[in-house]
N, C-alpha and C. Protein backbone atom coordinates (compact mmCIF):
# COMPACT_ATOMS: atom_id res chain seq x y z
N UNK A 1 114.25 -18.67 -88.38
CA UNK A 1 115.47 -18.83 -89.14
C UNK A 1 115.17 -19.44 -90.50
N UNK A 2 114.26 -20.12 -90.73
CA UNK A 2 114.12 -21.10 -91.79
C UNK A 2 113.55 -19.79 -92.64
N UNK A 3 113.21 -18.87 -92.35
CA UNK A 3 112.43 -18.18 -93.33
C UNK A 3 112.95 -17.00 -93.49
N UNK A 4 114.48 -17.47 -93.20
CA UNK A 4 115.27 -16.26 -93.84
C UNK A 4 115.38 -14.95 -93.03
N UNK A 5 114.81 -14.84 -91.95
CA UNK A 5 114.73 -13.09 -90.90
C UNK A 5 115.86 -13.64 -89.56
N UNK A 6 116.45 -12.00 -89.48
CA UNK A 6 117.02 -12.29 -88.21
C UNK A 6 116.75 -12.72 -87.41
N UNK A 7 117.22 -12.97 -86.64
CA UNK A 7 116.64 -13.38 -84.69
C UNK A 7 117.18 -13.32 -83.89
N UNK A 8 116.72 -12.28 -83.04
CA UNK A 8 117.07 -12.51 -81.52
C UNK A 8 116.50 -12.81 -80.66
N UNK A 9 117.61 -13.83 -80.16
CA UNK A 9 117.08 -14.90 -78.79
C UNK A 9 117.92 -14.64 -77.26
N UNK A 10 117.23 -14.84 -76.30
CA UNK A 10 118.18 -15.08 -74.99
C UNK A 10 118.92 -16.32 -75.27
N UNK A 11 120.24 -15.56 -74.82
CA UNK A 11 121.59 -16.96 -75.28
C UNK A 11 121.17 -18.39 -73.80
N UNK A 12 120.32 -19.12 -73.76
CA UNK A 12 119.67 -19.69 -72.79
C UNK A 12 119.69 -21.61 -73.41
N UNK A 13 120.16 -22.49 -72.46
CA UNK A 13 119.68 -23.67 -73.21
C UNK A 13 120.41 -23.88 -74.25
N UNK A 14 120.17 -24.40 -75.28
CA UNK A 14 120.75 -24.55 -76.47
C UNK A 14 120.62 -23.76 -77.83
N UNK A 15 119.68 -22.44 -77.04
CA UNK A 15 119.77 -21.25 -78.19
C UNK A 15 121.07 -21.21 -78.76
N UNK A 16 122.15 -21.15 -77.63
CA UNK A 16 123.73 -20.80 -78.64
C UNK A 16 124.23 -21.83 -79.57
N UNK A 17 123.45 -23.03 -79.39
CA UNK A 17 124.09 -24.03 -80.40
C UNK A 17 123.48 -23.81 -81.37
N UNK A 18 122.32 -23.45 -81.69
CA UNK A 18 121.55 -22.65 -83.02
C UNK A 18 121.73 -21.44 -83.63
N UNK A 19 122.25 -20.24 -83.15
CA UNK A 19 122.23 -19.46 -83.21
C UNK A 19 123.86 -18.31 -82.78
N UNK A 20 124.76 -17.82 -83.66
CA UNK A 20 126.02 -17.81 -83.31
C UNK A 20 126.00 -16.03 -83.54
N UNK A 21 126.19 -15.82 -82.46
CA UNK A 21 125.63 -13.89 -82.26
C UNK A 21 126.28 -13.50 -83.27
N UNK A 22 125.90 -12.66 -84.08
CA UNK A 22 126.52 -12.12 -84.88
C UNK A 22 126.72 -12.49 -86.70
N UNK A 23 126.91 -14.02 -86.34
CA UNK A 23 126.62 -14.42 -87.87
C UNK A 23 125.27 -14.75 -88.04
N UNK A 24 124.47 -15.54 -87.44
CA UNK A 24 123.44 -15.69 -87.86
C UNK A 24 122.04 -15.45 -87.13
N UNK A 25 122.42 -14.22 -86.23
CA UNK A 25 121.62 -13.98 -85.41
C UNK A 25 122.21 -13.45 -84.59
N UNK A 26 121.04 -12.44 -83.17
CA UNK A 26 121.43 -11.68 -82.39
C UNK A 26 121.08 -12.40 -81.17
N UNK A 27 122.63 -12.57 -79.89
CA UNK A 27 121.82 -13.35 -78.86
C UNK A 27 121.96 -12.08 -77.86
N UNK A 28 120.89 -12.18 -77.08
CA UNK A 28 120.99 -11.36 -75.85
C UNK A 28 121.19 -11.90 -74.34
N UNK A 29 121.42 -11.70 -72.94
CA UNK A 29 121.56 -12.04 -71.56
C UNK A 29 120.30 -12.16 -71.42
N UNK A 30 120.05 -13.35 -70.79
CA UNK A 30 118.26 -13.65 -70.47
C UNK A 30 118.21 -12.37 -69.31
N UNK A 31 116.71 -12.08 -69.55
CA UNK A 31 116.11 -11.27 -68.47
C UNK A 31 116.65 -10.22 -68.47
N UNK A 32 117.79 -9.85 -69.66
CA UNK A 32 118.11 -7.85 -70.15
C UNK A 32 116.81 -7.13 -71.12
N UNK A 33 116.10 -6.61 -70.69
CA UNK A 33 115.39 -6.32 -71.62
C UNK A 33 115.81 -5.56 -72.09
N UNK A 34 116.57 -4.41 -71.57
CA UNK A 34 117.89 -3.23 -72.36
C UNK A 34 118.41 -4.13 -73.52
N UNK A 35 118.99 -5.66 -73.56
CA UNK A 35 119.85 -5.59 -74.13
C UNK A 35 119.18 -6.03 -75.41
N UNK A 36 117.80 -6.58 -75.19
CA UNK A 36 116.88 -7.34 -76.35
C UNK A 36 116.51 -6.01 -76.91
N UNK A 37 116.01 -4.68 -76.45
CA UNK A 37 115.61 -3.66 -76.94
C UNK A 37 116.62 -3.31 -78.16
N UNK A 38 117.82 -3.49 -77.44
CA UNK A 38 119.57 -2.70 -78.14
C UNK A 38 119.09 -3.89 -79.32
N UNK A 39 119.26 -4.66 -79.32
CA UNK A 39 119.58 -6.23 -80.12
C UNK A 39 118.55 -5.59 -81.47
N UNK A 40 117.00 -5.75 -81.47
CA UNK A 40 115.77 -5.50 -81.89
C UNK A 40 116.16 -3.93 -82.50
N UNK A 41 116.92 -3.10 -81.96
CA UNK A 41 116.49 -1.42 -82.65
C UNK A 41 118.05 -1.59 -83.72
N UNK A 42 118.82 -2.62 -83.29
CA UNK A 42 120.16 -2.53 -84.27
C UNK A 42 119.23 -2.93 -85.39
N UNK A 43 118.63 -4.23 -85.31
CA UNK A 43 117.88 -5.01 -86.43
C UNK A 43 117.18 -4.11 -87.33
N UNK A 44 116.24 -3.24 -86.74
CA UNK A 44 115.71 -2.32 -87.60
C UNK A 44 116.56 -1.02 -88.52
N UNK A 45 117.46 -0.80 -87.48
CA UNK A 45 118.65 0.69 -87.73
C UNK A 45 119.78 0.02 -89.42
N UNK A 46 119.85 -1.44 -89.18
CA UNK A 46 120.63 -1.75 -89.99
C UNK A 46 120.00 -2.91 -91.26
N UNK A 47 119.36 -2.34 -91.59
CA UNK A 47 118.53 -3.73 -92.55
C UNK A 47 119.83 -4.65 -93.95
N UNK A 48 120.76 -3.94 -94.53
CA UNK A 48 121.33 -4.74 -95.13
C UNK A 48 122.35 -5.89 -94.25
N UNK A 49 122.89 -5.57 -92.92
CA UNK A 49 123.39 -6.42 -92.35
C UNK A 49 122.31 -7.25 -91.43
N UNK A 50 120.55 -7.23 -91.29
CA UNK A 50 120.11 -7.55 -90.95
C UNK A 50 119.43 -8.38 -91.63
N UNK A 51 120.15 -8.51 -92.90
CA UNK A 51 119.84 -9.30 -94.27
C UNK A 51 120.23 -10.42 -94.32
N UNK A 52 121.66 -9.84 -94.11
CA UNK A 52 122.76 -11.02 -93.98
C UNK A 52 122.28 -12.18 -92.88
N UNK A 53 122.63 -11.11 -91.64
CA UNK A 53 122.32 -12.34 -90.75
C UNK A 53 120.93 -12.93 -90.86
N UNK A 54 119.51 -12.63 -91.75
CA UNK A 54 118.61 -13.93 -92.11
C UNK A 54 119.01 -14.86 -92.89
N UNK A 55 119.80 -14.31 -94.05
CA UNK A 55 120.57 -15.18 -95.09
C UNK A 55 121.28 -16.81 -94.47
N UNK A 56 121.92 -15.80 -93.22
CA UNK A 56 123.39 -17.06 -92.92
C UNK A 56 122.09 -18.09 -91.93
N UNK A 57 121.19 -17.63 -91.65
CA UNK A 57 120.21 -17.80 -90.40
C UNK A 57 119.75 -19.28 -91.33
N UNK A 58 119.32 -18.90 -92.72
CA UNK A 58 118.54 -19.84 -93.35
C UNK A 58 119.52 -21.14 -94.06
N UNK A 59 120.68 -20.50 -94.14
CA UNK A 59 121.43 -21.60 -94.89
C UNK A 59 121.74 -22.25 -93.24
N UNK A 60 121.64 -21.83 -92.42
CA UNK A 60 122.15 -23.08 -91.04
C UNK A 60 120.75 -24.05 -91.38
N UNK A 61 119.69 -23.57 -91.24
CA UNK A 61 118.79 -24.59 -90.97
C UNK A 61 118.60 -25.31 -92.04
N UNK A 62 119.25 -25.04 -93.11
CA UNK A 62 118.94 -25.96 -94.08
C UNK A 62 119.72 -26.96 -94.12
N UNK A 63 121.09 -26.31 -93.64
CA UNK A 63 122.43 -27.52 -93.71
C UNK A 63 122.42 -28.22 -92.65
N UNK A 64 121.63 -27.82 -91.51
CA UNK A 64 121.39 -28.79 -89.97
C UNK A 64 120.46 -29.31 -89.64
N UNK A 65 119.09 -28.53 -89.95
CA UNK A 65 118.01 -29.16 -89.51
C UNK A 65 116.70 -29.35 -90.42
N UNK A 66 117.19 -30.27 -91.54
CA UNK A 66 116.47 -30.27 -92.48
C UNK A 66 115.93 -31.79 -91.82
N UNK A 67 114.15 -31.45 -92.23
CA UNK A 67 113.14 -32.48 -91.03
C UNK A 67 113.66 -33.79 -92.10
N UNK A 68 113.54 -33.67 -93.15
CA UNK A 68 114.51 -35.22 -93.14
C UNK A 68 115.55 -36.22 -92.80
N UNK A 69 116.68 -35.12 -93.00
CA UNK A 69 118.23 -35.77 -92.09
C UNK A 69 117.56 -36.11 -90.69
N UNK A 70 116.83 -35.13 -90.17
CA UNK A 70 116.83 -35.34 -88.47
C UNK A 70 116.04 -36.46 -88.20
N UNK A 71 115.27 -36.98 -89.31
CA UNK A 71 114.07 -38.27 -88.97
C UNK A 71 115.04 -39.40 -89.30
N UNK A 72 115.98 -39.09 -90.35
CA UNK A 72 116.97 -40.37 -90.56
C UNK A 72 117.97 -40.81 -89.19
N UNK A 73 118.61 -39.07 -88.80
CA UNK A 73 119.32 -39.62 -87.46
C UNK A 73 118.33 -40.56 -86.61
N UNK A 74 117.26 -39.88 -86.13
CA UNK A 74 116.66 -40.39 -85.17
C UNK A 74 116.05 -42.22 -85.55
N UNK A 75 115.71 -42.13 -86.56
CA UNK A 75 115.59 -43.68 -87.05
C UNK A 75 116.88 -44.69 -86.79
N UNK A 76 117.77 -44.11 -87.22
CA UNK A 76 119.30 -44.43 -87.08
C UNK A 76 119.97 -44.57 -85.33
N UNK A 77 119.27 -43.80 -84.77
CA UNK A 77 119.95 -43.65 -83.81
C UNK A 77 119.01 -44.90 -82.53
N UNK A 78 117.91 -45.32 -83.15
CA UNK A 78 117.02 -45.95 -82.30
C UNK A 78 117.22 -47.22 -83.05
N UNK A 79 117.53 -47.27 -84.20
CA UNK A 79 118.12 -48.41 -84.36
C UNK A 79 117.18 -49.16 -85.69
N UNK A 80 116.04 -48.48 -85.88
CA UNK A 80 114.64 -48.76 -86.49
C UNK A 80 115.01 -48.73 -87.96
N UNK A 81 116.14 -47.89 -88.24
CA UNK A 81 116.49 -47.67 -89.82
C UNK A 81 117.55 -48.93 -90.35
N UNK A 82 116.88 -48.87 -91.57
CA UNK A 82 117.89 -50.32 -92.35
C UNK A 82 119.53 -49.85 -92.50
């Protein structure tokens, strides 16, 4: 995501909190390989909307999981930060 390309993931765990089918990525049913195949041949079949969704892919990780904010929460959250 950080580097701007689509992705598809099994919607599994906390993939869906990263990743929102359709805007910024493709999620599939764990263990469909039909549906990761379908997911993967749209990606290729459609490259300007497969644009987009790297686009929206890269502005999430920048606005959520930029390794600084997350070292401040975690400093913050352990109590270690001024």
């Amino acid at each position: 995501m950080s580097a701007g390309k689509p992705c598809v993931a099994a919607a599994v765990g906390g993939v869906p909190e990263v990743i929102s089918d359709g805007l910024n990525g493709l999620l599939v049913p764990p263990g469909s390989l039909e549906a990761l195949v379908r997911a993967i041949r749209w990606i290729l079949e459609h490259p300007f909307e497969a644009r987009r969704l790297g686009q929206e892919a890269r502005k999430r990780v920048a606005l959520q999981f930029d390794v600084r904010d997350m070292v401040h929460q975690y400093l913050r959250s352990t109590g270690t930060w001024p």
